[in-house]
N, C-alpha and C. Protein backbone atom coordinates (compact mmCIF):
# COMPACT_ATOMS: atom_id res chain seq x y z
N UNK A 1 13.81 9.64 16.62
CA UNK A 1 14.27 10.81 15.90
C UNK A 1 14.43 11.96 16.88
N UNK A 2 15.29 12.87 16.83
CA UNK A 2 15.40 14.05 17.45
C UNK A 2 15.17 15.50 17.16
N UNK A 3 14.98 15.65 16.21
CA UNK A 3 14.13 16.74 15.79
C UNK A 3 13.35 17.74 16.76
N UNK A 4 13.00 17.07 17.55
CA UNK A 4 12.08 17.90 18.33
C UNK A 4 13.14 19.21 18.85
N UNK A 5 13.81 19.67 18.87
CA UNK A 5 14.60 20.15 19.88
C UNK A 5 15.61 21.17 18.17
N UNK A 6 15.10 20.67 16.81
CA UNK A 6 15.53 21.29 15.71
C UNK A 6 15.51 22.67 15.52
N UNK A 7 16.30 23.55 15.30
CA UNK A 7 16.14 25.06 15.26
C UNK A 7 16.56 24.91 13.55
N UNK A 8 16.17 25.05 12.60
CA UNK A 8 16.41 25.19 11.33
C UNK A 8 17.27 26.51 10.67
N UNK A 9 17.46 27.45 12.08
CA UNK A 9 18.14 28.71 11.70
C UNK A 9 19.43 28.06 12.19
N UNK A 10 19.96 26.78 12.71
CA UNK A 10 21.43 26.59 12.80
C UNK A 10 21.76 25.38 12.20
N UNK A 11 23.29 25.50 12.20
CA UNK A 11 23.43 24.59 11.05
C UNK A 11 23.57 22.79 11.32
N UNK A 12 23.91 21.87 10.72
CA UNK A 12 24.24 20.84 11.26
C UNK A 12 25.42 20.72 11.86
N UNK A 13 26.56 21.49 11.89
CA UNK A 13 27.87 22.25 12.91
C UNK A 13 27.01 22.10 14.21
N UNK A 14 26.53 22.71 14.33
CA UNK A 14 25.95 23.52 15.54
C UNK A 14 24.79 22.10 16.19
N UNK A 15 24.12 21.83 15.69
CA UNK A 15 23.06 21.01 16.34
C UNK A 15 23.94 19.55 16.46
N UNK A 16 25.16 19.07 15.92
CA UNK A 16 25.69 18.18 15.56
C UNK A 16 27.41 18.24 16.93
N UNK A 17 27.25 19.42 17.11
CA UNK A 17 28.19 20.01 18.07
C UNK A 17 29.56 19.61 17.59
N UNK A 18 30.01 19.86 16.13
CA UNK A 18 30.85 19.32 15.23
C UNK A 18 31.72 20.42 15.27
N UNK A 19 33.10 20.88 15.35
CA UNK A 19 33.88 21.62 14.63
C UNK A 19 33.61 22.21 13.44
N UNK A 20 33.82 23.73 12.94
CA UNK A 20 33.89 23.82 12.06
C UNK A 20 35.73 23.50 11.37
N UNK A 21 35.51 22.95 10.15
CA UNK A 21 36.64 22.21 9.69
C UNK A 21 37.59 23.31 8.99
N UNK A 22 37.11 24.39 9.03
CA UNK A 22 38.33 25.60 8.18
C UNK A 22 37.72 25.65 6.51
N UNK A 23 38.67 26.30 6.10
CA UNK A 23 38.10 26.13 4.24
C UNK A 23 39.35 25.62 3.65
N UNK A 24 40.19 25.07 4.12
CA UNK A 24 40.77 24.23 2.83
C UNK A 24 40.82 23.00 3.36
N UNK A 25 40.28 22.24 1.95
CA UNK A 25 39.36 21.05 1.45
C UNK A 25 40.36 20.07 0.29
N UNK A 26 40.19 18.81 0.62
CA UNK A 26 41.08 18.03 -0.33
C UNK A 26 40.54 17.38 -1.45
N UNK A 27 39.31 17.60 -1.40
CA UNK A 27 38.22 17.52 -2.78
C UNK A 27 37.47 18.46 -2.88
N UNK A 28 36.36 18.62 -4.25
CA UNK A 28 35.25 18.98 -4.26
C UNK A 28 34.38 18.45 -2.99
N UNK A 29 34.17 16.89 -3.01
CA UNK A 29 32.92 16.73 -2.40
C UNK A 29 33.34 17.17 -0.85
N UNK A 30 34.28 17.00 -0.46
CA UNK A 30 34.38 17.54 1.31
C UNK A 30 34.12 19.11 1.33
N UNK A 31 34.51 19.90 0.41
CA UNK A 31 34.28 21.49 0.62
C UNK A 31 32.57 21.48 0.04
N UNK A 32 32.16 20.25 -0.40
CA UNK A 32 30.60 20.61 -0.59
C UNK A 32 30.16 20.37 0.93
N UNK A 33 30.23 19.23 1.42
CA UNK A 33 29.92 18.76 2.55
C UNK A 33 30.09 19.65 3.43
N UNK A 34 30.98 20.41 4.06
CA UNK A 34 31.76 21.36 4.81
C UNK A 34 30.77 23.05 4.48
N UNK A 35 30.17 22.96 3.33
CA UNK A 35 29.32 24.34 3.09
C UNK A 35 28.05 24.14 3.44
N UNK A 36 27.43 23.10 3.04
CA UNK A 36 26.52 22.23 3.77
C UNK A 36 26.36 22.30 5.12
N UNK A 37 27.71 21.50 6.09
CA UNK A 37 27.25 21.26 7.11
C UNK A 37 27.14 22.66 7.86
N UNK A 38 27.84 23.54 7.67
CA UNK A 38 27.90 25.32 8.12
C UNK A 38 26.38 25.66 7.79
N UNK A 39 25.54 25.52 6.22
CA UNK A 39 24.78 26.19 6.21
C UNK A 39 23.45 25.85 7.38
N UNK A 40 22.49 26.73 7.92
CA UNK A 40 21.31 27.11 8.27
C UNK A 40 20.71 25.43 7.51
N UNK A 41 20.15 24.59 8.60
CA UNK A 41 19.30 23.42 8.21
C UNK A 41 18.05 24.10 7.15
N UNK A 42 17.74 25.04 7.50
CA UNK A 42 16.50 25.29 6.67
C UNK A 42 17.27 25.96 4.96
N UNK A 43 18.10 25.97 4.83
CA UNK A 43 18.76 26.83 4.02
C UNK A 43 19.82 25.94 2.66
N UNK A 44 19.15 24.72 3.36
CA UNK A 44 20.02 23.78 2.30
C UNK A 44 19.27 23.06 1.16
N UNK A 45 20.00 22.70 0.59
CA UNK A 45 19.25 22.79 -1.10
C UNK A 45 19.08 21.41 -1.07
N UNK A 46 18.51 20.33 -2.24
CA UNK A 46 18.20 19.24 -2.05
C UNK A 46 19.61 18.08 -2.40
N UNK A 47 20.18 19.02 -3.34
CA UNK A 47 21.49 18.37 -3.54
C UNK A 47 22.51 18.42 -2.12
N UNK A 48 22.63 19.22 -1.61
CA UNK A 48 22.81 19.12 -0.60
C UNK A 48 22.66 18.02 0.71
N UNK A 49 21.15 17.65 0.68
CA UNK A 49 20.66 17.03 1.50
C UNK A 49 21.22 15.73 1.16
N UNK A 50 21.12 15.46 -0.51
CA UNK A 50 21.43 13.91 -0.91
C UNK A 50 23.29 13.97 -0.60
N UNK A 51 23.68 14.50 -0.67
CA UNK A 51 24.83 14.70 -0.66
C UNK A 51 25.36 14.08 1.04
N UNK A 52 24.56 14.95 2.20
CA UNK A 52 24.73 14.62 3.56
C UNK A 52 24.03 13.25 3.48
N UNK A 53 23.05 12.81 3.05
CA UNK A 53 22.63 11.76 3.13
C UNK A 53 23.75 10.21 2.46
N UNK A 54 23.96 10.95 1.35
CA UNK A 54 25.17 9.73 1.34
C UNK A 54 26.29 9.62 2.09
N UNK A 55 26.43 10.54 2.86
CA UNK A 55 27.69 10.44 3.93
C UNK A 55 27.12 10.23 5.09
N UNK A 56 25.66 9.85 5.13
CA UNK A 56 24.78 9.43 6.68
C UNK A 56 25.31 10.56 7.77
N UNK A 57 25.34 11.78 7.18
CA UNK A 57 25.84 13.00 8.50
C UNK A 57 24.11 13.59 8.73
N UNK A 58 24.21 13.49 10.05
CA UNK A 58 23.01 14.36 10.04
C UNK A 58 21.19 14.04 9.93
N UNK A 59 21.87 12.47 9.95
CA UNK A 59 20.72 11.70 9.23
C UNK A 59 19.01 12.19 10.04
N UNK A 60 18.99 12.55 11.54
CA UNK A 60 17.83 12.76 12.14
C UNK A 60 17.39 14.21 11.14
N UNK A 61 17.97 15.62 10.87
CA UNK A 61 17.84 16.59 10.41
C UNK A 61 17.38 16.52 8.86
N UNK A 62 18.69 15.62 8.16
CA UNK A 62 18.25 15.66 6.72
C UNK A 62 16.99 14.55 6.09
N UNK A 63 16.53 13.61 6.67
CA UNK A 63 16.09 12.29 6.48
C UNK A 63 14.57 13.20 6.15
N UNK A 64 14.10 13.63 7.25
CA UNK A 64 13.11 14.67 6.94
C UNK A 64 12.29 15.57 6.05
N UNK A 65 14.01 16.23 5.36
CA UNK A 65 13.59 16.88 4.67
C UNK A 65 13.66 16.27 3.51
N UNK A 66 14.29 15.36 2.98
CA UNK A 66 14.09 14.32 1.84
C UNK A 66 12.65 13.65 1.73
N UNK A 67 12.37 12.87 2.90
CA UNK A 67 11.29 12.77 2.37
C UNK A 67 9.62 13.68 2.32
N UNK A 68 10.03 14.79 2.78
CA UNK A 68 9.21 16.08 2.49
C UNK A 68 8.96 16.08 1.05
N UNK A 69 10.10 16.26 0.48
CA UNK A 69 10.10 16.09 -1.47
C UNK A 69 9.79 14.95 -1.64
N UNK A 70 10.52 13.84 -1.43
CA UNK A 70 9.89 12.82 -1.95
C UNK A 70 8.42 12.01 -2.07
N UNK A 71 7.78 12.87 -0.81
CA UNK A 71 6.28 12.42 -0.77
C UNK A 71 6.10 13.28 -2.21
N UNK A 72 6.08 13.92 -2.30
CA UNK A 72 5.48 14.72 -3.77
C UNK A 72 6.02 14.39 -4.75
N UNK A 73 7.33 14.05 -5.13
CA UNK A 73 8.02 13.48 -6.22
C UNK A 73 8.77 12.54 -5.89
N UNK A 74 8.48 11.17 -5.66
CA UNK A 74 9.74 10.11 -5.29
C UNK A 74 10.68 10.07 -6.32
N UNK A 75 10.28 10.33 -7.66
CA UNK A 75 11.78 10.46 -8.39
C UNK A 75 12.39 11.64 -8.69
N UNK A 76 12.32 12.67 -7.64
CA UNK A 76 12.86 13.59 -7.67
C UNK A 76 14.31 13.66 -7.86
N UNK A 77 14.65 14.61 -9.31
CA UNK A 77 16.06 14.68 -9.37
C UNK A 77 17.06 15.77 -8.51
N UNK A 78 17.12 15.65 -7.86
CA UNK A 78 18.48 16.23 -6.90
C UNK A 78 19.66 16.53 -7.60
N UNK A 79 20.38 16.04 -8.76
CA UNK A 79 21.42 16.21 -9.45
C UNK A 79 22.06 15.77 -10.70
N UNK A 80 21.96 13.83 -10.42
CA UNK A 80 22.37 13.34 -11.46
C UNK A 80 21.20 12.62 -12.42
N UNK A 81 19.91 12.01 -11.59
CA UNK A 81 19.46 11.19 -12.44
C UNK A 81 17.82 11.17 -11.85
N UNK A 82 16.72 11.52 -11.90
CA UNK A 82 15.74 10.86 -11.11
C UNK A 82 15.61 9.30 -10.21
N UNK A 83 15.26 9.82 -9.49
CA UNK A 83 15.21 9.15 -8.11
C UNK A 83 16.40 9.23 -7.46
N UNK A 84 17.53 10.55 -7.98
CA UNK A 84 19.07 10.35 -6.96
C UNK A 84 18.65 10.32 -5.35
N UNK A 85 17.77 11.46 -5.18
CA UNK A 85 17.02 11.57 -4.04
C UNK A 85 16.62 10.41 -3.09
N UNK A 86 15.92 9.89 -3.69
CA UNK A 86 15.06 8.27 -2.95
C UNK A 86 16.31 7.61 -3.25
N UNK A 87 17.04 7.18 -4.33
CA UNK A 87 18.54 6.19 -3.80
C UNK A 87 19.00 6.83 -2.88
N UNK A 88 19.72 8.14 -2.53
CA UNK A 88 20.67 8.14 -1.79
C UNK A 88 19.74 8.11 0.03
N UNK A 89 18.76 8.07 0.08
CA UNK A 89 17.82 8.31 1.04
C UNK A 89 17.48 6.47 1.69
N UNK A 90 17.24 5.79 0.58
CA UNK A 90 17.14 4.28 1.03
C UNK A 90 18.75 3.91 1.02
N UNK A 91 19.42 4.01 0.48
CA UNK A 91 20.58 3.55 0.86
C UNK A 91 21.60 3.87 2.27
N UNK A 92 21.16 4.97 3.18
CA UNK A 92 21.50 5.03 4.36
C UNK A 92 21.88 3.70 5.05
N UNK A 93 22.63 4.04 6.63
CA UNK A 93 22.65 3.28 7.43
C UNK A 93 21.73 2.47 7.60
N UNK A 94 21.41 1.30 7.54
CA UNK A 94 20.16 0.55 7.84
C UNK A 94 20.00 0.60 9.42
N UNK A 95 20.96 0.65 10.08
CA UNK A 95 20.65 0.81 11.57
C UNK A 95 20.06 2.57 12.12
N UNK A 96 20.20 3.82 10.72
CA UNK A 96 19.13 4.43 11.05
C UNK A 96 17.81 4.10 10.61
N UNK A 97 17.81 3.07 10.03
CA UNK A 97 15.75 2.76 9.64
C UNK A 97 15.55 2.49 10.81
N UNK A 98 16.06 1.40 11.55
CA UNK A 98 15.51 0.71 12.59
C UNK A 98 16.02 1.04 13.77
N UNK A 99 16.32 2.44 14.28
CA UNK A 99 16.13 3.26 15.17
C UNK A 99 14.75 4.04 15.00
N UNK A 100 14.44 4.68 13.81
CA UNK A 100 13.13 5.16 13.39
C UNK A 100 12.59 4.47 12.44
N UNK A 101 11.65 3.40 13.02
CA UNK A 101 10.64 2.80 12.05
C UNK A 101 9.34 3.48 11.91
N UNK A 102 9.28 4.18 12.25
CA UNK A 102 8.39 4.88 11.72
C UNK A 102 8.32 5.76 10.15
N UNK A 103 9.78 6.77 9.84
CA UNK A 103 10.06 7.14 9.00
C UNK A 103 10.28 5.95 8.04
N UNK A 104 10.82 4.94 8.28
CA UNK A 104 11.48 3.42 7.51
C UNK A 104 10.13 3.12 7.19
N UNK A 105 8.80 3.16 8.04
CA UNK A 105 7.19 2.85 7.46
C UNK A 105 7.34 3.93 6.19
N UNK A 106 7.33 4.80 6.76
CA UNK A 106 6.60 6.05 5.22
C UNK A 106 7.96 6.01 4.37
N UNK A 107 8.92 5.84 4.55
CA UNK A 107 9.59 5.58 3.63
C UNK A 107 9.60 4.47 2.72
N UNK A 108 9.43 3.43 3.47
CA UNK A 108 8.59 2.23 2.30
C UNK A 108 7.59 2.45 1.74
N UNK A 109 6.42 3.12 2.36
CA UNK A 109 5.63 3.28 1.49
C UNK A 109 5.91 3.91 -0.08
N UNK A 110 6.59 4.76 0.70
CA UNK A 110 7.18 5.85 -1.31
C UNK A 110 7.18 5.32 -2.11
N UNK A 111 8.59 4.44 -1.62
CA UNK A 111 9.29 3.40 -2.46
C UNK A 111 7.68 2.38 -3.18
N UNK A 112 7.27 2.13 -2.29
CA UNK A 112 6.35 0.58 -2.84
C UNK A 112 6.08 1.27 -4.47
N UNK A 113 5.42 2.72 -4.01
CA UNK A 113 4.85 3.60 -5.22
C UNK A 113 5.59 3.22 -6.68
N UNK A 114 7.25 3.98 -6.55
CA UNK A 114 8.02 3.69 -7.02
C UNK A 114 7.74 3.05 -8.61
N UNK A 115 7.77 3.63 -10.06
CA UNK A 115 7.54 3.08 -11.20
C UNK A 115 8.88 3.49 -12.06
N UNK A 116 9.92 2.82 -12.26
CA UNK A 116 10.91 3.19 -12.61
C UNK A 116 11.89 2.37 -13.79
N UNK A 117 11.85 2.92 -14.84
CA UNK A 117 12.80 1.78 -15.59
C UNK A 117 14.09 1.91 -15.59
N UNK A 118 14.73 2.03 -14.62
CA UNK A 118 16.12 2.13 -14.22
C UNK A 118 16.25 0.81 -13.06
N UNK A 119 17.20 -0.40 -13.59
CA UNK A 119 17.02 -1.44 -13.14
C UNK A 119 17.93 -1.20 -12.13
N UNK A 120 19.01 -0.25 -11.83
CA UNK A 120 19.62 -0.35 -10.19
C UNK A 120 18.71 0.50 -9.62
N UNK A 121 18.19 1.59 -9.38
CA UNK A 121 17.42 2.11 -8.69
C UNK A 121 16.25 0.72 -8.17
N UNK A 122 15.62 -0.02 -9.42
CA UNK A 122 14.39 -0.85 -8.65
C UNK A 122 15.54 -1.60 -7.95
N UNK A 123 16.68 -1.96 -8.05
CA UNK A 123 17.09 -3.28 -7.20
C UNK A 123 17.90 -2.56 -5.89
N UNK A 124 17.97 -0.79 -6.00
CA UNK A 124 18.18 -0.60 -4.81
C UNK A 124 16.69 -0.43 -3.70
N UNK A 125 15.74 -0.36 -4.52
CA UNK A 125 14.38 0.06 -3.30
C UNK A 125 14.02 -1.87 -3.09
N UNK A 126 14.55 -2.57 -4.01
CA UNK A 126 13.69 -3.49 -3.35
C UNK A 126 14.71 -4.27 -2.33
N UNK A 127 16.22 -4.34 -2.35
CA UNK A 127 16.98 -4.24 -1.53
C UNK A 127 16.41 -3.41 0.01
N UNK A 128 16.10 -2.37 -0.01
CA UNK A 128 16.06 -1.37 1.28
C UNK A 128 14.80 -2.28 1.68
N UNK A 129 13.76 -2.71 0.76
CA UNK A 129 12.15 -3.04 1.25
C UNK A 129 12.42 -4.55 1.90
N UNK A 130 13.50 -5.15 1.33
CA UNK A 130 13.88 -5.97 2.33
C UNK A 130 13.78 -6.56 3.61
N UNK A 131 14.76 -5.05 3.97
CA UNK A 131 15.61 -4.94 5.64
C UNK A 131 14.64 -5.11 6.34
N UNK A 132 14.94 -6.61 7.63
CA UNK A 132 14.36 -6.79 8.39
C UNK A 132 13.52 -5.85 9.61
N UNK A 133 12.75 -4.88 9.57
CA UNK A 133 13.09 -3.78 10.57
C UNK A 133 11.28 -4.18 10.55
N UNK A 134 11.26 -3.69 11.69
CA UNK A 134 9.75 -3.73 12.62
C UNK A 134 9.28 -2.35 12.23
N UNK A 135 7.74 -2.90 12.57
CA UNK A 135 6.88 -1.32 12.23
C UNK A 135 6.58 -0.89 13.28
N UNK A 136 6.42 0.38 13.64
CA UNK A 136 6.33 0.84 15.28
C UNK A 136 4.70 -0.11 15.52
N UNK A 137 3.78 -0.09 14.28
CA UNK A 137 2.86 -0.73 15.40
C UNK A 137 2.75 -2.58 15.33
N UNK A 138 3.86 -3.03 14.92
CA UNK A 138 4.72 -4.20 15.27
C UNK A 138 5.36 -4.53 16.65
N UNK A 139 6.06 -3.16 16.99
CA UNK A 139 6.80 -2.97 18.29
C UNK A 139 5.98 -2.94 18.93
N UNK A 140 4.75 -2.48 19.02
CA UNK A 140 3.45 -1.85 20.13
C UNK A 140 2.68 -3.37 20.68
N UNK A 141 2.38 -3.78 19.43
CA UNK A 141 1.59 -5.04 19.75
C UNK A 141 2.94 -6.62 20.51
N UNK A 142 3.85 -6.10 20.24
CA UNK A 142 5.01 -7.09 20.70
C UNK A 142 5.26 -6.70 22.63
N UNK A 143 5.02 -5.48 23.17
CA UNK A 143 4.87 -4.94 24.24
C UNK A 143 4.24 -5.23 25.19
N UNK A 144 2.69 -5.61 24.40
CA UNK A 144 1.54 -5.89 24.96
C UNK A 144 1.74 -7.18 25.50
């Protein structure tokens, strides 16, 4: 993860070293995305976050702050439905879990929590709980 080096007063533009794209937009969701990626990391709302998260932009910055909320509410509603949050959060790139298995650890854990009678949500966490990915102290003892 890269974070370390995160200033939360700039935006994902800026830490992402992205263009800003102008303001005219050929949907809603790109002029959401586009207000988003301009705003201040610390300054973005959770819909927001799920929003960058389903477009995997940003994933070291936003991944974070998702599961910040989600430790306290894994079915936190973000917009449309409880748990939009934790779906759009396990459904990422799987090749960002297993760059950071560590977050992919505490992020399974959530999930394991997870009590939900919404049968795509359980068949998307148990899908993600799946993915073959190592636990950092998997990687550690494989070293040795």
């Amino acid at each position: 993860m890269k974070d370390s080096a995160m200033n939360p007063r700039r935006s994902l533009n800026w830490h992402l070293a992205w263009p800003d794209e102008g303001d005219s937009y050929p949907s809603g969701l790109v002029k959401k995305i586009n207000v988003a990626l301009r705003k201040p990391i610390a300054d973005l709302n959770l819909d927001e976050v799920r929003i960058l998260l389903g477009q995997n932009f940003g994933l070291d910055y936003v991944v974070p702050i998702a599961l910040a909320t989600l430790r306290e509410d894994p079915l936190y509603d973000a917009t449309y439905y409880p748990g939009d949050l934790l779906a759009a959060c396990i459904e990422i790139n799987p090749s960002f879990w297993k760059e950071n298995s560590d977050l992919h650890e505490e992020m399974a854990n959530i999930a394991k929590c997870v009590q939900s009678d919404d049968s795509k949500l359980n068949t998307i966490i148990q899908r993600f709980l799946s993915l073959p990915i190592q636990s950092s102290q998997q990687k550690t003892h494989k070293k040795r």
